[in-house]
N, C-alpha and C. Protein backbone atom coordinates (compact mmCIF):
# COMPACT_ATOMS: atom_id res chain seq x y z
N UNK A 1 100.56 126.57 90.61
CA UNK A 1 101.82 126.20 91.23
C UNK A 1 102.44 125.06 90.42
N UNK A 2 103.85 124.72 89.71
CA UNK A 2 104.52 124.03 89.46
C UNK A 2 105.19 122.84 90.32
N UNK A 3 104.38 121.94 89.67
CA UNK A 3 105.41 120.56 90.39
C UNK A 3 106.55 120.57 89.97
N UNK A 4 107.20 120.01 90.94
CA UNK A 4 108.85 119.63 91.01
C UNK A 4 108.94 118.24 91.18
N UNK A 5 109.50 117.03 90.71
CA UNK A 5 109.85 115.72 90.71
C UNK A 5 110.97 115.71 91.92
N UNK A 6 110.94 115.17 92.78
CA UNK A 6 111.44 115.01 93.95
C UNK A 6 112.22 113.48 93.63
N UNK A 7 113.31 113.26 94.23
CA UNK A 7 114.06 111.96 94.94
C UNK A 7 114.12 111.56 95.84
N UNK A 8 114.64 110.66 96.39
CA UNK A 8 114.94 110.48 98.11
C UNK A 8 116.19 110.47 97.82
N UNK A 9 117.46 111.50 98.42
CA UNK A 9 118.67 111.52 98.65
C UNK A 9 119.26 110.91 99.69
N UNK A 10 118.74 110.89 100.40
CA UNK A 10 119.03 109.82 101.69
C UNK A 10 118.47 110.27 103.27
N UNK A 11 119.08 109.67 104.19
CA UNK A 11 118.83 109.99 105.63
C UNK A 11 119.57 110.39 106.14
N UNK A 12 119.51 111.12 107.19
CA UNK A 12 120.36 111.65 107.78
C UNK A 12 120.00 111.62 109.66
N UNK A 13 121.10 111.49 110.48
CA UNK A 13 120.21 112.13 111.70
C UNK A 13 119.80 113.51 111.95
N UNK A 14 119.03 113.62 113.03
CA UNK A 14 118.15 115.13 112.74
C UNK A 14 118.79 115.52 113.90
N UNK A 15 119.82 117.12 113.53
CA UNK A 15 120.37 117.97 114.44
C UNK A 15 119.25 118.47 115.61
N UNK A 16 118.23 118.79 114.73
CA UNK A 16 117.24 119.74 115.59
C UNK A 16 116.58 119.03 116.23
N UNK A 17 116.18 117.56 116.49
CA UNK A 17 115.29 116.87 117.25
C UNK A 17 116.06 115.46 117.65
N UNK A 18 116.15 115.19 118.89
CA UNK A 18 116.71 114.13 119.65
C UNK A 18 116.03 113.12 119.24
N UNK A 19 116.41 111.92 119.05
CA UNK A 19 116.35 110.63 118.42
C UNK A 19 114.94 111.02 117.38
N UNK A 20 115.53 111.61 116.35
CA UNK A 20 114.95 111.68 114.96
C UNK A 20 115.76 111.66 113.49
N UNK A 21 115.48 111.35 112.54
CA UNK A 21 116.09 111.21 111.25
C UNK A 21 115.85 112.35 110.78
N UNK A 22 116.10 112.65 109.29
CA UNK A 22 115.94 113.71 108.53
C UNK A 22 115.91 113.17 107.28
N UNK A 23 114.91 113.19 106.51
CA UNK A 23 114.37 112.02 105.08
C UNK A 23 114.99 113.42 104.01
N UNK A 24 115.76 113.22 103.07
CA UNK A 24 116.64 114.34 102.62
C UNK A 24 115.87 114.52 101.11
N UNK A 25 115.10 115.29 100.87
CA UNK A 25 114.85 114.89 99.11
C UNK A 25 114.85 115.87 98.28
N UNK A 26 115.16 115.59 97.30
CA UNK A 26 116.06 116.27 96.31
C UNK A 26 115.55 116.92 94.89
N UNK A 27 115.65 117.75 94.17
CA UNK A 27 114.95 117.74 93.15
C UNK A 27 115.87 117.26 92.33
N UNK A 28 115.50 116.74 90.44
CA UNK A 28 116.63 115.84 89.82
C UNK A 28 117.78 116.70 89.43
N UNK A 29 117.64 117.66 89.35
CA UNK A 29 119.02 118.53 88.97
C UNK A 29 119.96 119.05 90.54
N UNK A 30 119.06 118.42 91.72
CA UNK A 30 120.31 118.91 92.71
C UNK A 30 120.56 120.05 92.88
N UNK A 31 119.11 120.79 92.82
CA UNK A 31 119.41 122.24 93.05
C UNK A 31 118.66 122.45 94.61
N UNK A 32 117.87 121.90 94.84
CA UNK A 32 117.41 122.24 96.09
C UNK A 32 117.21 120.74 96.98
N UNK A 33 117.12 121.17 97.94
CA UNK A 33 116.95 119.72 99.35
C UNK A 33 115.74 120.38 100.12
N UNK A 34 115.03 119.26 100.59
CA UNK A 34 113.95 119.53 101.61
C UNK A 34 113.90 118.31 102.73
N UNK A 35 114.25 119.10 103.63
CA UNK A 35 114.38 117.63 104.52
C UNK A 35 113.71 117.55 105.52
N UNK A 36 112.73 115.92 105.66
CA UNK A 36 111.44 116.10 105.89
C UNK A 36 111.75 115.17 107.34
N UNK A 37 111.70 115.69 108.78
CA UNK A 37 111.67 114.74 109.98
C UNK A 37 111.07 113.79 109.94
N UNK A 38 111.35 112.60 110.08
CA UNK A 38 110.65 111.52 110.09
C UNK A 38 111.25 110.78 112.08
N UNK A 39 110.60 110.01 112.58
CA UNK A 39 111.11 109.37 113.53
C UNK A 39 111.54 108.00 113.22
N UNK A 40 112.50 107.04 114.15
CA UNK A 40 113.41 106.31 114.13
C UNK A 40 112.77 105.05 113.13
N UNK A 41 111.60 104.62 113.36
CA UNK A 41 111.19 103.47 112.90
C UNK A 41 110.72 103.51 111.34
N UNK A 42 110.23 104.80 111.23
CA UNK A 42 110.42 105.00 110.09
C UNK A 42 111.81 105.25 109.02
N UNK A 43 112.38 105.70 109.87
CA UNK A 43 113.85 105.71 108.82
C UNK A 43 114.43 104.35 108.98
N UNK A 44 114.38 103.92 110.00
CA UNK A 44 114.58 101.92 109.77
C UNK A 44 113.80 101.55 108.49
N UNK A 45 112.29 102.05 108.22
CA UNK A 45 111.95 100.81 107.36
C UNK A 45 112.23 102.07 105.57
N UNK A 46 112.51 103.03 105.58
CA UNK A 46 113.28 103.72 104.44
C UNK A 46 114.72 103.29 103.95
N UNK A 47 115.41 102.61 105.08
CA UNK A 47 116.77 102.36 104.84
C UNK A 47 116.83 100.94 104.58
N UNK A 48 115.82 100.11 104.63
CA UNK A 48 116.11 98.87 105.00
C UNK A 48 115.46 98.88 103.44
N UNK A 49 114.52 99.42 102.75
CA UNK A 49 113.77 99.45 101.28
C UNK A 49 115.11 100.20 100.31
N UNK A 50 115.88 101.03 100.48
CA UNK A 50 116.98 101.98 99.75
C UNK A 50 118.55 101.00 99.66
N UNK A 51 117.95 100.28 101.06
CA UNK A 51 119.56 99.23 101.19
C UNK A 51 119.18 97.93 100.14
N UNK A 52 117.48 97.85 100.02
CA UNK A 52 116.91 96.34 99.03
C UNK A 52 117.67 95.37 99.90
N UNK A 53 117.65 95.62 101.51
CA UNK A 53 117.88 94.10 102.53
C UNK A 53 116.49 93.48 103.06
N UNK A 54 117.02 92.34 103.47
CA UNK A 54 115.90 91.43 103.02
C UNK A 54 115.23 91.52 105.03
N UNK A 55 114.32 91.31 105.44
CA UNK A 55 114.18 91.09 106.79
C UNK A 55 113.60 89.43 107.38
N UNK A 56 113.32 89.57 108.28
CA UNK A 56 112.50 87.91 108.41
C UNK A 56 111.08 88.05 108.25
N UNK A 57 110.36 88.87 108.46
CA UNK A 57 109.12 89.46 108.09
C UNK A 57 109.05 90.53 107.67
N UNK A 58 107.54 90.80 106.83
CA UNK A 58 107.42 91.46 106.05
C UNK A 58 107.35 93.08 107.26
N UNK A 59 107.49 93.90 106.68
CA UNK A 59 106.90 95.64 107.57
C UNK A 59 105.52 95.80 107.41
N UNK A 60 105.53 97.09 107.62
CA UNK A 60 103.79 97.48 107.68
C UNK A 60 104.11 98.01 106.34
N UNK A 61 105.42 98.75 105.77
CA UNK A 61 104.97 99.11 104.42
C UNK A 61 105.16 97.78 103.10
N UNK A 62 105.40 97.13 103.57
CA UNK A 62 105.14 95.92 102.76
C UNK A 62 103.52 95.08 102.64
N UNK A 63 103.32 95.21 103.88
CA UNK A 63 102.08 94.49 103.87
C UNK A 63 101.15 95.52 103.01
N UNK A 64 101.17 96.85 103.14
CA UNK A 64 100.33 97.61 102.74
C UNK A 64 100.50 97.94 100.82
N UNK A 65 102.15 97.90 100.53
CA UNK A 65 102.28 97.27 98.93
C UNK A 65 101.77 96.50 98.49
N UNK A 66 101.61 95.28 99.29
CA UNK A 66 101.10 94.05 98.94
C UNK A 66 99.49 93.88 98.80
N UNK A 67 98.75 94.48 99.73
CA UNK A 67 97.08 95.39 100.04
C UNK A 67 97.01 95.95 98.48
N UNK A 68 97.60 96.99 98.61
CA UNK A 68 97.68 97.74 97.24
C UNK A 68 97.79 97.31 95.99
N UNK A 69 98.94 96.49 95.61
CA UNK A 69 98.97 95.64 94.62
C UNK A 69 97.92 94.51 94.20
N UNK A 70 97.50 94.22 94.88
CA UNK A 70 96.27 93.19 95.26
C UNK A 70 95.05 93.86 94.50
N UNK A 71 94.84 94.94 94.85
CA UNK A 71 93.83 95.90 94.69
C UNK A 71 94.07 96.82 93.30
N UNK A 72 94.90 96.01 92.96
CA UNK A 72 95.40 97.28 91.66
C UNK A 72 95.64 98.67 91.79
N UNK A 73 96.47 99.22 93.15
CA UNK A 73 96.03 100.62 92.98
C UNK A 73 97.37 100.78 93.01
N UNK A 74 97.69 101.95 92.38
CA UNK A 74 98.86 102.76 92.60
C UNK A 74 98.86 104.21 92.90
N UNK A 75 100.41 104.50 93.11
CA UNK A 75 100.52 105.88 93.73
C UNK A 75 100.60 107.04 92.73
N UNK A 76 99.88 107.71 92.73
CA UNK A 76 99.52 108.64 91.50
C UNK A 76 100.72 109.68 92.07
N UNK A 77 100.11 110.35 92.92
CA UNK A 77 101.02 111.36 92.83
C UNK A 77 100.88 112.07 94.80
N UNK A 78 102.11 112.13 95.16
CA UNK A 78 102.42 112.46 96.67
C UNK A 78 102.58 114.31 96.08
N UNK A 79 102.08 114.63 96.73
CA UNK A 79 102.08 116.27 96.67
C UNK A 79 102.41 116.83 98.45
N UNK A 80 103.98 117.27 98.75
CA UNK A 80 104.63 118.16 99.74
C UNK A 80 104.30 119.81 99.19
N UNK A 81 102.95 120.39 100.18
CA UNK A 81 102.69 121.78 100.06
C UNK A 81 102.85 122.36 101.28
N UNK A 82 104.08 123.52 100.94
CA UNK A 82 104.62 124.55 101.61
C UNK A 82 103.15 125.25 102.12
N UNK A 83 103.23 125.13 103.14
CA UNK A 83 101.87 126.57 103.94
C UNK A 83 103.15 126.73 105.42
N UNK A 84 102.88 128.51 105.26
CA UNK A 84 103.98 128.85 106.94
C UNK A 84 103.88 127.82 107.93
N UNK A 85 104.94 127.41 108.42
CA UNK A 85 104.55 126.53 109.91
C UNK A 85 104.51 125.33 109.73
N UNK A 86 104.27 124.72 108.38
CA UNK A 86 104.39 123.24 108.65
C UNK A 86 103.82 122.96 106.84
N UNK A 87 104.28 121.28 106.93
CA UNK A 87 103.51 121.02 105.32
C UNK A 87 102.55 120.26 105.84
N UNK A 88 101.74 120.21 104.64
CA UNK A 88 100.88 119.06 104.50
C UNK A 88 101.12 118.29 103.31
N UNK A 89 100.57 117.01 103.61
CA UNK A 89 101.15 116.06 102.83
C UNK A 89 99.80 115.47 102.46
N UNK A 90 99.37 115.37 100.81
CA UNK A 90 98.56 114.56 100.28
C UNK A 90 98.94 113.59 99.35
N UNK A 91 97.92 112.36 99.70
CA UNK A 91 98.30 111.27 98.98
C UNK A 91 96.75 111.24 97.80
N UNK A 92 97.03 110.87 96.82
CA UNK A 92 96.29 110.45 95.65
C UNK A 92 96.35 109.06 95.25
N UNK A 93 95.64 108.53 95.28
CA UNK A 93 95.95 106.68 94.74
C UNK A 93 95.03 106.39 94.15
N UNK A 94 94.89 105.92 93.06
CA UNK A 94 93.90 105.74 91.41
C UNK A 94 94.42 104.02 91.04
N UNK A 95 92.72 103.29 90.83
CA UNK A 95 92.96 102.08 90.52
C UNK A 95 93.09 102.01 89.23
N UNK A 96 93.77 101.39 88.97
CA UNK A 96 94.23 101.19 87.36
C UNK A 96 93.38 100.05 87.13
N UNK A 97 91.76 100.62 86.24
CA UNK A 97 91.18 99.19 85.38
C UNK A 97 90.94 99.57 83.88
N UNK A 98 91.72 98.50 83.69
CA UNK A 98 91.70 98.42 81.55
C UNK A 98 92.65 99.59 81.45
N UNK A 99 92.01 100.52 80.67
CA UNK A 99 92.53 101.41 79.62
C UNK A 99 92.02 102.88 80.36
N UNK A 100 90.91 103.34 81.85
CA UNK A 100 90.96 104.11 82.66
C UNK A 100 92.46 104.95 83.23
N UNK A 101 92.32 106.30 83.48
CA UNK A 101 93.38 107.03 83.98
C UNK A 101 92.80 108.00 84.89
């Protein structure tokens, strides 16, 4: 199966579900959209990272950048796989030491 490089195009509210967002993402040529439900608090702390506004405390996804960074790890690679009925979503995260990949 071929990866596709995804964006975040933005938010939207979600027609199909009462007080929900719709996380909009994009591939780089703008040929296709996949738009992934997220609920309210989460599209607060997506919009508030896309707007780069500042808050009085840090979020949970800050604290957990900050965990991470600490730890040297980064985000290798988020993989959205189509199966009927629903996706699943895997995360990969690889510590970067020395000259290791």
């Amino acid at each position: 199966m071929d990866r596709i490089r995804l964006k975040v195009l933005g938010l939207s509210y979600s027609m199909s579900q009462a007080g929900a967002y719709a996380l909009i993402l994009a591939d780089e040529q703008d040929m296709h959209r996949i738009p992934i439900v997220i609920g309210m608090p989460e599209a607060q702390s997506i919009a508030i990272q896309l707007e780069k506004m500042q808050t009085q405390r840090p979020l949970t996804h800050d604290l957990i950048k900050k965990l991470a960074d600490a730890l040297q790890v980064t985000l290798k690679l988020l993989s959205i796989v189509w199966i009927p009925e629903f996706f699943i979503r895997n995360c990969y995260l690889r510590k970067i030491l020395n000259k290791s990949k």
